[in-house]
Each structure stands twice: as structure tokens, then as C-alpha cells.
N, C-alpha and C. Protein backbone atom coordinates (compact mmCIF):
# COMPACT_ATOMS: atom_id res chain seq x y z
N UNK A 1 12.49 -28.79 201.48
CA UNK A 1 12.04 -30.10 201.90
C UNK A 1 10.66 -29.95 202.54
N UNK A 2 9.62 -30.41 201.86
CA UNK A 2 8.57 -31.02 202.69
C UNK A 2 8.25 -31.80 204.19
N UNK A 3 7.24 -31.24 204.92
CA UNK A 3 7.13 -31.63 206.16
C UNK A 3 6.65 -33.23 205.92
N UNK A 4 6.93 -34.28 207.31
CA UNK A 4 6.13 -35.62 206.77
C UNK A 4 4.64 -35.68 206.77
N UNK A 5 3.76 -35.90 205.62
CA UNK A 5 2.48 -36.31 205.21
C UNK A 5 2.03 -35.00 204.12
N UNK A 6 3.08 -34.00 203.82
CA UNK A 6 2.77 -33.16 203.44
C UNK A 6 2.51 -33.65 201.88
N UNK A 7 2.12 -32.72 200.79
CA UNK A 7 2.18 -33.20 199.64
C UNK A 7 3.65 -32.29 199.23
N UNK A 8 3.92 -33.34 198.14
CA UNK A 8 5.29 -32.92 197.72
C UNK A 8 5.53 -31.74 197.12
N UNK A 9 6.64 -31.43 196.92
CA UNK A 9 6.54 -29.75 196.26
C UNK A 9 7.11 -29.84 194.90
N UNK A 10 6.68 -29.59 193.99
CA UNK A 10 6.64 -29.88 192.83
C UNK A 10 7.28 -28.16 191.63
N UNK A 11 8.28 -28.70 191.19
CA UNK A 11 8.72 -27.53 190.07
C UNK A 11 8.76 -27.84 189.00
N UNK A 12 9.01 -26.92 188.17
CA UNK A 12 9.37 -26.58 186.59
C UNK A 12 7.80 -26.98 186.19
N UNK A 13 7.99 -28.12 184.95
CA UNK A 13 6.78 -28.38 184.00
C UNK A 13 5.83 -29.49 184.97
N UNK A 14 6.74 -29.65 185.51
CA UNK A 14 5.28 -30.69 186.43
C UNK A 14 4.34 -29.72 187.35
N UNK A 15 4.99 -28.85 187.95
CA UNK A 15 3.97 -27.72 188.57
C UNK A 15 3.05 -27.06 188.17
N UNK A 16 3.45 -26.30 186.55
CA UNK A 16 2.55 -26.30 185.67
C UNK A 16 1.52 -26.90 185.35
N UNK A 17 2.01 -28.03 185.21
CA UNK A 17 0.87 -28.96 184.65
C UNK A 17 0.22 -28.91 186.00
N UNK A 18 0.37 -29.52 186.74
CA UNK A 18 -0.50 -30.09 187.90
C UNK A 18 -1.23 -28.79 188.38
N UNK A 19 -0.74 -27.35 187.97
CA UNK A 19 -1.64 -25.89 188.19
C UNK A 19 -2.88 -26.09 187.46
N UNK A 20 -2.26 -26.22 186.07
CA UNK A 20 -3.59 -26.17 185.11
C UNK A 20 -4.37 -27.31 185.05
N UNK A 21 -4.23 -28.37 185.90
CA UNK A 21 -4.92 -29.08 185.83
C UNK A 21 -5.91 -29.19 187.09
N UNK A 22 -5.83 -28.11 188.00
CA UNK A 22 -6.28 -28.27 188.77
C UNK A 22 -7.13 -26.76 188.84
N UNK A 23 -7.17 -26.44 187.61
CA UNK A 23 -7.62 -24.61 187.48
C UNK A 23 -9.00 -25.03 187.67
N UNK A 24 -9.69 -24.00 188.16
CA UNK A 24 -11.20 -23.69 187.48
C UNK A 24 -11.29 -24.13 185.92
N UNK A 25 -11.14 -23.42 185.09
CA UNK A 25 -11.19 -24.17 183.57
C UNK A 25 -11.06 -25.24 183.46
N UNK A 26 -9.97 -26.17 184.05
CA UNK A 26 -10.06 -27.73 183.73
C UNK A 26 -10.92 -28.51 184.21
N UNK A 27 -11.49 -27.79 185.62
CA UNK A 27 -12.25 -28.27 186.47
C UNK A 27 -13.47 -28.20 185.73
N UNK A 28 -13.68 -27.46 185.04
CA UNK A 28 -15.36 -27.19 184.44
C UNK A 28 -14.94 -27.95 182.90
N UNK A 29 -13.92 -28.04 182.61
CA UNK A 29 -14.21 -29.02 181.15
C UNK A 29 -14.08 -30.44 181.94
N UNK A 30 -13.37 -30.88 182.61
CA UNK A 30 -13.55 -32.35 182.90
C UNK A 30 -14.53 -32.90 183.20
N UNK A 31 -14.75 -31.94 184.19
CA UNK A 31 -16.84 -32.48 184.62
C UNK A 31 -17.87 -31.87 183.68
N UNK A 32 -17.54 -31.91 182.58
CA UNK A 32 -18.81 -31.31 181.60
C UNK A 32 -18.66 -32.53 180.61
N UNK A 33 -19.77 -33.43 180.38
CA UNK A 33 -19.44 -34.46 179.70
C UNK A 33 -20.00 -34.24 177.96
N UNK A 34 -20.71 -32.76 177.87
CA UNK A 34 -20.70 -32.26 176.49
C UNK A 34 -19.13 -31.78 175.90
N UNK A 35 -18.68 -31.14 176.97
CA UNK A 35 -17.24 -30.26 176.48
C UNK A 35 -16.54 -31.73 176.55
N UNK A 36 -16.17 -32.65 177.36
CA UNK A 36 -15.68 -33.41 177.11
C UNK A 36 -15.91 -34.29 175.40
N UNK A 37 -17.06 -34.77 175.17
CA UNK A 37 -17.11 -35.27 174.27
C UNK A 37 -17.15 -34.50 173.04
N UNK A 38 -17.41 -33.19 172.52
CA UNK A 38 -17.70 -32.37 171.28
C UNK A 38 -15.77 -32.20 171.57
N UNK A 39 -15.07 -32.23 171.98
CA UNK A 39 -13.35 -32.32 171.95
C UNK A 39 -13.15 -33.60 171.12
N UNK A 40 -13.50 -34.88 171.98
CA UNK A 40 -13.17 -35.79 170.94
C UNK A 40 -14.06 -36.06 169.61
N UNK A 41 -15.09 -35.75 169.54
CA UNK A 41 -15.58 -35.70 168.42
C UNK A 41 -14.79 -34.65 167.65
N UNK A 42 -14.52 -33.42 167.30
CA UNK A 42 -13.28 -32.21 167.00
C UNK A 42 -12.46 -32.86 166.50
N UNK A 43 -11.94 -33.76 167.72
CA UNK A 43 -10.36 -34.03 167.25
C UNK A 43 -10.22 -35.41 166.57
N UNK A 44 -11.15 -36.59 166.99
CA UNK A 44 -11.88 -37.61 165.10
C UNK A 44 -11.36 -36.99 163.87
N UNK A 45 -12.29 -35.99 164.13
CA UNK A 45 -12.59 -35.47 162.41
C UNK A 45 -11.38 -34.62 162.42
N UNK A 46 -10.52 -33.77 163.05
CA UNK A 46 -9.28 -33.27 162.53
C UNK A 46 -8.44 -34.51 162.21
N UNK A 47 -8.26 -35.26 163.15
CA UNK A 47 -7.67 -36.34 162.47
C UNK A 47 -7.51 -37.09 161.54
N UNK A 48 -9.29 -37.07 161.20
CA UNK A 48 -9.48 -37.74 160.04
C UNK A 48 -9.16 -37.56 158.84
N UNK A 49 -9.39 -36.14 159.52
CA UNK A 49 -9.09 -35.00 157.56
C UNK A 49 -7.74 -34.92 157.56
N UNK A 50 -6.55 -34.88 158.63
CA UNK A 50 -5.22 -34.88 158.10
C UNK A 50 -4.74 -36.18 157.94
N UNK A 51 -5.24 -37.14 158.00
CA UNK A 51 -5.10 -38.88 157.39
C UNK A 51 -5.46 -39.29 156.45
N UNK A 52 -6.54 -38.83 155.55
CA UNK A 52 -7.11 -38.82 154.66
C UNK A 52 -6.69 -39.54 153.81
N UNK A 53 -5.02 -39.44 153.37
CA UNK A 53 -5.02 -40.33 152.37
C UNK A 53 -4.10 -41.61 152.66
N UNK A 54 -4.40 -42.10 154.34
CA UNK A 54 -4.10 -43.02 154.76
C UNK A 54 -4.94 -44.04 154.84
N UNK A 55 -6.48 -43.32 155.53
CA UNK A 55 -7.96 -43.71 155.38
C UNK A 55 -8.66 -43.83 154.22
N UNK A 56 -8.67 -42.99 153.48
CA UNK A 56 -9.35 -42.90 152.14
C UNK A 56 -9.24 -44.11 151.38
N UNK A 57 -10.07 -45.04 150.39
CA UNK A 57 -9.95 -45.94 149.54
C UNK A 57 -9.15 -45.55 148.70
N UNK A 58 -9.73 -43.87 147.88
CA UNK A 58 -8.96 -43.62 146.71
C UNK A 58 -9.24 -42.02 147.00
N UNK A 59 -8.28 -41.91 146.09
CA UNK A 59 -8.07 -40.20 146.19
C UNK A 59 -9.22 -39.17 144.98
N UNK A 60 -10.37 -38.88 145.47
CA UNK A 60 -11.24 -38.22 144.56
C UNK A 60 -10.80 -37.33 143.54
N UNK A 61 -9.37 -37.11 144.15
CA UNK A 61 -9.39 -35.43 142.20
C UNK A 61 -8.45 -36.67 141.71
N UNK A 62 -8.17 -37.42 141.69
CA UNK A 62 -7.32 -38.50 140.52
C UNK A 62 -8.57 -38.96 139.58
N UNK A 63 -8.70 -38.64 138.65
CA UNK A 63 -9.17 -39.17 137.75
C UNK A 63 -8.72 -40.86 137.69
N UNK A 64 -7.97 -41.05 137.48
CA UNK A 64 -7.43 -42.39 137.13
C UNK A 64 -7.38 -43.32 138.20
N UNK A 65 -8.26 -43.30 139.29
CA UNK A 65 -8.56 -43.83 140.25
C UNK A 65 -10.38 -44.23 139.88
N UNK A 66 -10.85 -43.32 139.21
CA UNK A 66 -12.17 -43.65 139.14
C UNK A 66 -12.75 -44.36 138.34
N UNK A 67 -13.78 -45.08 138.36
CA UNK A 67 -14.19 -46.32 137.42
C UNK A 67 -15.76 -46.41 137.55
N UNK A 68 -16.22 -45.68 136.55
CA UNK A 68 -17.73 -45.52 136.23
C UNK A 68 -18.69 -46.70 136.48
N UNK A 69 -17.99 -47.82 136.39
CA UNK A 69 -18.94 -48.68 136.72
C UNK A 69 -18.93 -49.31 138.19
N UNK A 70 -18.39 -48.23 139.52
CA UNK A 70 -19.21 -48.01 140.34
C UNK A 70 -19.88 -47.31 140.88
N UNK A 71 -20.23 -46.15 139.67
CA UNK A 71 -21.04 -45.12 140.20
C UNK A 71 -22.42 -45.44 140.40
N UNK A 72 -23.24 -44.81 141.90
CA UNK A 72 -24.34 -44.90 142.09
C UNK A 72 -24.56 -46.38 143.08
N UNK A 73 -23.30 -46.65 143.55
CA UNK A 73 -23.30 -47.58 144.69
C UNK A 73 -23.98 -47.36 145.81
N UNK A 74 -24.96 -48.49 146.36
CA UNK A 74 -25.16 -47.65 147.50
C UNK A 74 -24.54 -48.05 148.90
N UNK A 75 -24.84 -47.60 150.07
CA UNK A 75 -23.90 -47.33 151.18
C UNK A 75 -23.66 -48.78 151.78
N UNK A 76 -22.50 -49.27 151.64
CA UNK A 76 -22.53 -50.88 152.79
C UNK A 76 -23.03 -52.12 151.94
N UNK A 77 -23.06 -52.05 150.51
CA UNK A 77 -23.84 -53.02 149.65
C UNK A 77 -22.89 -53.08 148.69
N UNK A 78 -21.79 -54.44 148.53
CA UNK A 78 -21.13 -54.71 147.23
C UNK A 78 -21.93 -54.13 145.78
N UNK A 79 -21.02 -53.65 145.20
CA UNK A 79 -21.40 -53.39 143.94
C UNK A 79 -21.47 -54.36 143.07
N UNK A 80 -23.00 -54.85 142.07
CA UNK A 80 -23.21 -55.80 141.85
C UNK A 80 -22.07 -55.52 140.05
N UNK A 81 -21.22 -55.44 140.13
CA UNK A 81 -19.95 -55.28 138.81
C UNK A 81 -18.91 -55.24 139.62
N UNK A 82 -18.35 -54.77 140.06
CA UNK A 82 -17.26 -54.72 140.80
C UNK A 82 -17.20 -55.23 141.81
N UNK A 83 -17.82 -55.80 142.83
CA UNK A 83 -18.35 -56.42 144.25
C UNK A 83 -17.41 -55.11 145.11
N UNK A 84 -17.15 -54.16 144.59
CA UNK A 84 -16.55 -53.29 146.02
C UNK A 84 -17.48 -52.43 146.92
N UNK A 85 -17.39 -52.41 147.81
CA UNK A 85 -18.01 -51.91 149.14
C UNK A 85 -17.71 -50.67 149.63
N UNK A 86 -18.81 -49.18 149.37
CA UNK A 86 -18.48 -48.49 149.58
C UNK A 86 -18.83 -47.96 151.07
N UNK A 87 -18.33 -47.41 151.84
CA UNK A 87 -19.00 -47.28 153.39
C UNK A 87 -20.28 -46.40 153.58
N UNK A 88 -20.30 -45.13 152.53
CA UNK A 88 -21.09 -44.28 152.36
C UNK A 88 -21.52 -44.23 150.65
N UNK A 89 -21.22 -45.17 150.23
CA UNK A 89 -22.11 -45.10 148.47
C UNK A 89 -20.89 -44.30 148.05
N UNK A 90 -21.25 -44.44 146.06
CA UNK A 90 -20.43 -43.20 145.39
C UNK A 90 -21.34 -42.49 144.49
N UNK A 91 -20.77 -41.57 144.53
CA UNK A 91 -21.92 -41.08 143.16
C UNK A 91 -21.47 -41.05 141.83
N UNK A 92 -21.89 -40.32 141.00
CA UNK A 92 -22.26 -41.11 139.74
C UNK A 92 -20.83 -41.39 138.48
N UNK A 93 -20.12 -40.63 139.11
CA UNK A 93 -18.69 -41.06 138.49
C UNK A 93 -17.82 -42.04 139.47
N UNK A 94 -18.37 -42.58 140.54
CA UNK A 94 -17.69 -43.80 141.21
C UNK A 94 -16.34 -42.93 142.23
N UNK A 95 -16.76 -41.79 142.82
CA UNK A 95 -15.82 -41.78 143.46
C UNK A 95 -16.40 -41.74 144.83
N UNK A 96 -15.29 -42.22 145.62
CA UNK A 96 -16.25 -43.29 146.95
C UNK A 96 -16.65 -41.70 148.07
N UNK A 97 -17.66 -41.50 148.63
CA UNK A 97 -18.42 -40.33 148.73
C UNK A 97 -17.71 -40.16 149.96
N UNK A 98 -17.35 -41.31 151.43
CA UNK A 98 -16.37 -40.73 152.40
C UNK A 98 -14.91 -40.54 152.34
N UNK A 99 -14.01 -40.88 151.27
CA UNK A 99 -12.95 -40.27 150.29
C UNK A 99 -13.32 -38.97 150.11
N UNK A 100 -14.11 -38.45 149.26
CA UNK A 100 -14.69 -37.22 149.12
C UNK A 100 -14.91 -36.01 150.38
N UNK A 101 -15.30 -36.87 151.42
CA UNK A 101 -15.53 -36.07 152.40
C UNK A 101 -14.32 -35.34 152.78
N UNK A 102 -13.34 -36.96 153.42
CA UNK A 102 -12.10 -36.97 154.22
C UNK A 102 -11.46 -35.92 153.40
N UNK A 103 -11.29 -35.80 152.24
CA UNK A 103 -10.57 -34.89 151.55
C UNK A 103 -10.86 -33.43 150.98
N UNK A 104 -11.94 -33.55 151.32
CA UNK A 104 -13.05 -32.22 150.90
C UNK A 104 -13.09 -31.12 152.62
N UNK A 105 -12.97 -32.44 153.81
CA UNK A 105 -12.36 -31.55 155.14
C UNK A 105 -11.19 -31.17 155.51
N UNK A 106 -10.43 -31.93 154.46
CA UNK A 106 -8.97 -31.29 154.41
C UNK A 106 -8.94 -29.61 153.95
N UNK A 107 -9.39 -29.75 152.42
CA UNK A 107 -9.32 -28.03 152.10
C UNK A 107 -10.34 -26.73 153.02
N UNK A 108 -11.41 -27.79 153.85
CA UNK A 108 -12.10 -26.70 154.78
C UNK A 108 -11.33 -26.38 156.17
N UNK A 109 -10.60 -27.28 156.57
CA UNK A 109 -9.66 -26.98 157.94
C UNK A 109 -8.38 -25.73 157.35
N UNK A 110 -8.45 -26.34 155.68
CA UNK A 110 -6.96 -24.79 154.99
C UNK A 110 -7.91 -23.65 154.84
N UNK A 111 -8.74 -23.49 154.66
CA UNK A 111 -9.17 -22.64 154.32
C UNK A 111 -9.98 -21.65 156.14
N UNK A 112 -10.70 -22.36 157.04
CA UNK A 112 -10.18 -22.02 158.45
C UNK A 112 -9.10 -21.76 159.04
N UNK A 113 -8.00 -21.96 159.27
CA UNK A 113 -7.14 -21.86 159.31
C UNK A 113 -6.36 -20.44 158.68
N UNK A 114 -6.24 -20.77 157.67
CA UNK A 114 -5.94 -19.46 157.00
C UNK A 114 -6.52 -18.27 157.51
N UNK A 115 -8.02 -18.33 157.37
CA UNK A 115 -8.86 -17.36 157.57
C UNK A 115 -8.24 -16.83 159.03
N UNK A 116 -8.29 -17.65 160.28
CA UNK A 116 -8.04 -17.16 161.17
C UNK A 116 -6.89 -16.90 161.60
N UNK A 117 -5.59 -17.00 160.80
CA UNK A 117 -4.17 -16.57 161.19
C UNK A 117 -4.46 -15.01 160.21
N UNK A 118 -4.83 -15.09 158.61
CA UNK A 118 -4.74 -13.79 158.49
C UNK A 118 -5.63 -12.60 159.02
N UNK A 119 -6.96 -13.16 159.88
CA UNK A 119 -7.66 -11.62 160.49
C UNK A 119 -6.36 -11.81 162.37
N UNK A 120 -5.84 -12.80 162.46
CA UNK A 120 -5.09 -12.56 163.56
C UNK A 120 -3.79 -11.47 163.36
N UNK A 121 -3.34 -11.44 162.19
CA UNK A 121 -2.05 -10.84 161.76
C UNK A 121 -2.51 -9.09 161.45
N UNK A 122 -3.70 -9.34 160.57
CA UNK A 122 -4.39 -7.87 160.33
C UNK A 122 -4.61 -7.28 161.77
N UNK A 123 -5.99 -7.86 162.52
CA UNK A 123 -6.48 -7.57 163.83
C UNK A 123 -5.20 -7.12 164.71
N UNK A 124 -3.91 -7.72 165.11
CA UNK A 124 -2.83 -7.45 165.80
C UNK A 124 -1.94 -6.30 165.18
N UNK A 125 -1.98 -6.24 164.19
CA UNK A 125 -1.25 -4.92 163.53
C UNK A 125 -1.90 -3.29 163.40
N UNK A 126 -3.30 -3.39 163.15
CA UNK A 126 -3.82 -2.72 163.14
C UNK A 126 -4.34 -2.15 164.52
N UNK A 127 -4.03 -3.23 165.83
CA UNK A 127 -4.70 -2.79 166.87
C UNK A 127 -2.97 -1.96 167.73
N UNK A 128 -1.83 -2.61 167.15
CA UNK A 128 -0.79 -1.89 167.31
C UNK A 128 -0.43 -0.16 167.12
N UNK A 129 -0.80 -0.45 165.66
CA UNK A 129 -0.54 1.25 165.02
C UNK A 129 -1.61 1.96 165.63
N UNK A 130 -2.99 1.31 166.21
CA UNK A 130 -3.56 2.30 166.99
C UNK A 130 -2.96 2.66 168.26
N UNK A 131 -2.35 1.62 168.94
CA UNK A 131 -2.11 2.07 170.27
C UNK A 131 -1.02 2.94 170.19
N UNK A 132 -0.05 2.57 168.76
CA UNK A 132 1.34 3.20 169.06
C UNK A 132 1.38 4.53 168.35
N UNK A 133 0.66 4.50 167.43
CA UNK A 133 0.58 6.36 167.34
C UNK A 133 -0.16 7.21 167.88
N UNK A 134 -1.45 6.30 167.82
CA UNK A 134 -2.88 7.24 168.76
C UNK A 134 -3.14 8.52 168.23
N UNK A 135 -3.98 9.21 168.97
CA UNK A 135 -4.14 10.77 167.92
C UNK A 135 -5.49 9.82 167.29
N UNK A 136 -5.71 11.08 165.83
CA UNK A 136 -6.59 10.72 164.83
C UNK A 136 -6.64 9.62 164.37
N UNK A 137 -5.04 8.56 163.83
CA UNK A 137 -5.13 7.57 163.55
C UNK A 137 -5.84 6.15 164.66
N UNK A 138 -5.37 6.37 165.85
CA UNK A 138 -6.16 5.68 166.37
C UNK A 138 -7.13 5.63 166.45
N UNK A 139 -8.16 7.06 166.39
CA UNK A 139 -9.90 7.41 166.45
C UNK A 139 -10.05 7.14 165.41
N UNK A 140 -9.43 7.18 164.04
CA UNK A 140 -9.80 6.79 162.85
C UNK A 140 -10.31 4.93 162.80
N UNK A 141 -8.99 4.63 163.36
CA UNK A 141 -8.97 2.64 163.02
C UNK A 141 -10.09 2.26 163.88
N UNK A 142 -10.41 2.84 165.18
CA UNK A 142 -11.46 2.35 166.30
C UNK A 142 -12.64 2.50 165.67
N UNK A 143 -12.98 3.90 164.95
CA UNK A 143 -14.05 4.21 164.51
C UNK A 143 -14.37 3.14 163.01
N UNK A 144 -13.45 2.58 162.35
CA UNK A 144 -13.60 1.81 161.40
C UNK A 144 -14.22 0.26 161.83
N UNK A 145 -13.41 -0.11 163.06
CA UNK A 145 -13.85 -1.30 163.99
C UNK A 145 -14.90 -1.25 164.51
N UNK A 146 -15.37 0.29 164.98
CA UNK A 146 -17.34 0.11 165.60
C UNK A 146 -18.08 -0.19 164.26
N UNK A 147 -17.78 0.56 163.57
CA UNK A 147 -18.30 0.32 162.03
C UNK A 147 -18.57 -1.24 161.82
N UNK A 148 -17.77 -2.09 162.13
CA UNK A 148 -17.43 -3.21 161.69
C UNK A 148 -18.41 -4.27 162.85
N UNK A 149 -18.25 -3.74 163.90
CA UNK A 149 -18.39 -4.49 164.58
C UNK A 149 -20.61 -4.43 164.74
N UNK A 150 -20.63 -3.28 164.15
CA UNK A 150 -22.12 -2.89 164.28
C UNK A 150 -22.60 -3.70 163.05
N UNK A 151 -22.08 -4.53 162.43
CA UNK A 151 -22.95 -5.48 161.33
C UNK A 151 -23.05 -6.43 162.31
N UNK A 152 -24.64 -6.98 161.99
CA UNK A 152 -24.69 -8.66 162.42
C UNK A 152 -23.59 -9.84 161.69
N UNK A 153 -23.29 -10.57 162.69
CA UNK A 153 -22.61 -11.75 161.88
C UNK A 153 -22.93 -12.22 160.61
N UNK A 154 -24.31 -13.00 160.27
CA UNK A 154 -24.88 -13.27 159.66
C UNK A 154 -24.34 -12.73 158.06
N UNK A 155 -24.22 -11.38 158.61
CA UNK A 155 -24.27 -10.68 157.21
C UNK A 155 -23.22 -10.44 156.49
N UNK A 156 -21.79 -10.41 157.63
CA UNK A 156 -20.70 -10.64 157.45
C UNK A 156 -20.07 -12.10 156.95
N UNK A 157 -20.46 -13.07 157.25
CA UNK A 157 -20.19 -14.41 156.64
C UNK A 157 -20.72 -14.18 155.23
């Protein structure tokens, strides 16, 4: 029991929370109004790209969605044949260019994604069998990782 005027004493997931919300780290993203906003900008566009075909007009790899005579629409201007309105134009086979996007950031978030669970699964296994046999094999895998790590980024992408 708490003394009177004290603040209350708080367990399980509410303590938690109210820890991390009161960390250094939260403290420096809340009052940073870049980190604040490049988050919701982030999380827009993740959103966007896993909605895609909630948002989207039409679905770009369907052929049978597309109709040549609105290709070359431009952005916010009825199409003078079709009167449809594209938000960002289409190009020249009429498929609507922010459709394209929304769905074109779908396969770049799979393809991130991926990338970074399989160097997480490699990176964690490989940093295992070093620690757990050690010896040569470990000087071997470390020495493969300075190797690795002595390229510029640049060159590695």
C-alpha cells in the first residue's frame, strides 16, 4: 500500500509500459519532432503497401483490368475517352501509376524483409558455432567476418 499523495504502485504490464515510457529512448523520440514524424510517414506507406488492394483502383499485373485507351493520362485530369481520373496519371498501357506503386511497395517490403530475417538466421548461427566450438573454427568464421566487414557498403549492395 502506498503512502497518502504518493504515486501509485503499479505492476505487471502497466509498469512496463509506464517504464518504457518514461526511458531515456522514449524521452528522446517523443521530443524529436523528425523521429516523431519519419515513424508516421514509415508507417503511411507500410500501410499503404499492405492495403493495396483495398486502396488501389485496379490491380496492375491483371491484364484484364487494363484498357489502352487510358494510357498516357495525366495526373488529376479526367481522361478525355473514358472521363476516369487518375491521381498520379497512367502510362502507356493504362495502368493507373499509384496502383503500380502501392503494389510494386508491396514486393519491396517482401523482398526487405526476407533479406533481413535470412542474414538474421545466417548471422545468429554462424555467430553460435563460433562461440560454441571456438578453436580454429571460430578464428576461421571471425576472420571471414573482418573480411566482410572491411568492404565499403556501397560495394556490397
Amino acid at each position: 500500500m502506498s503512502a497518502p499523495g504518493a504515486a501509485p504502485v503499479r505492476t505487471g504490464l502497466t509498469a512496463r509500459i509506464a517504464r518504457a515510457w518514461d526511458s531515456d529512448l522514449a524521452y528522446s523520440f517523443r521530443t524529436s519532432p523528425v523521429a516523431v514524424g519519419s515513424t508516421f510517414v514509415a508507417a503511411v506507406m507500410i500501410l499503404a503497401a499492405l492495403f493495396a488492394p483495398l486502396i488501389a483502383s485496379q490491380n496492375p499485373f491483371d491484364p484484364a483490368t487494363l484498357d489502352l485507351s487510358d494510357g498516357f493520362s495525366r495526373p488529376m485530369e479526367p481522361n478525355p475517352i473514358t472521363g476516369r481520373v487518375f491521381p498520379l496519371g497512367t502510362d502507356p498501357q493504362g495502368r493507373d501509376m499509384l496502383s503500380a506503386i502501392l503494389y510494386g511497395s508491396r514486393v519491396s517490403l517482401l523482398v526487405g524483409v526476407a533479406s533481413v530475417i535470412f542474414s538474421l538466421v545466417l548471422g545468429v548461427s554462424l555467430g553460435l558455432v563460433a562461440g560454441y566450438v571456438g578453436g580454429r573454427t571460430g578464428a576461421v568464421l571471425m576472420r571471414i567476418a573482418d573480411v566482410q566487414l572491411s568492404f565499403p557498403a556501397i560495394l556490397v549492395a
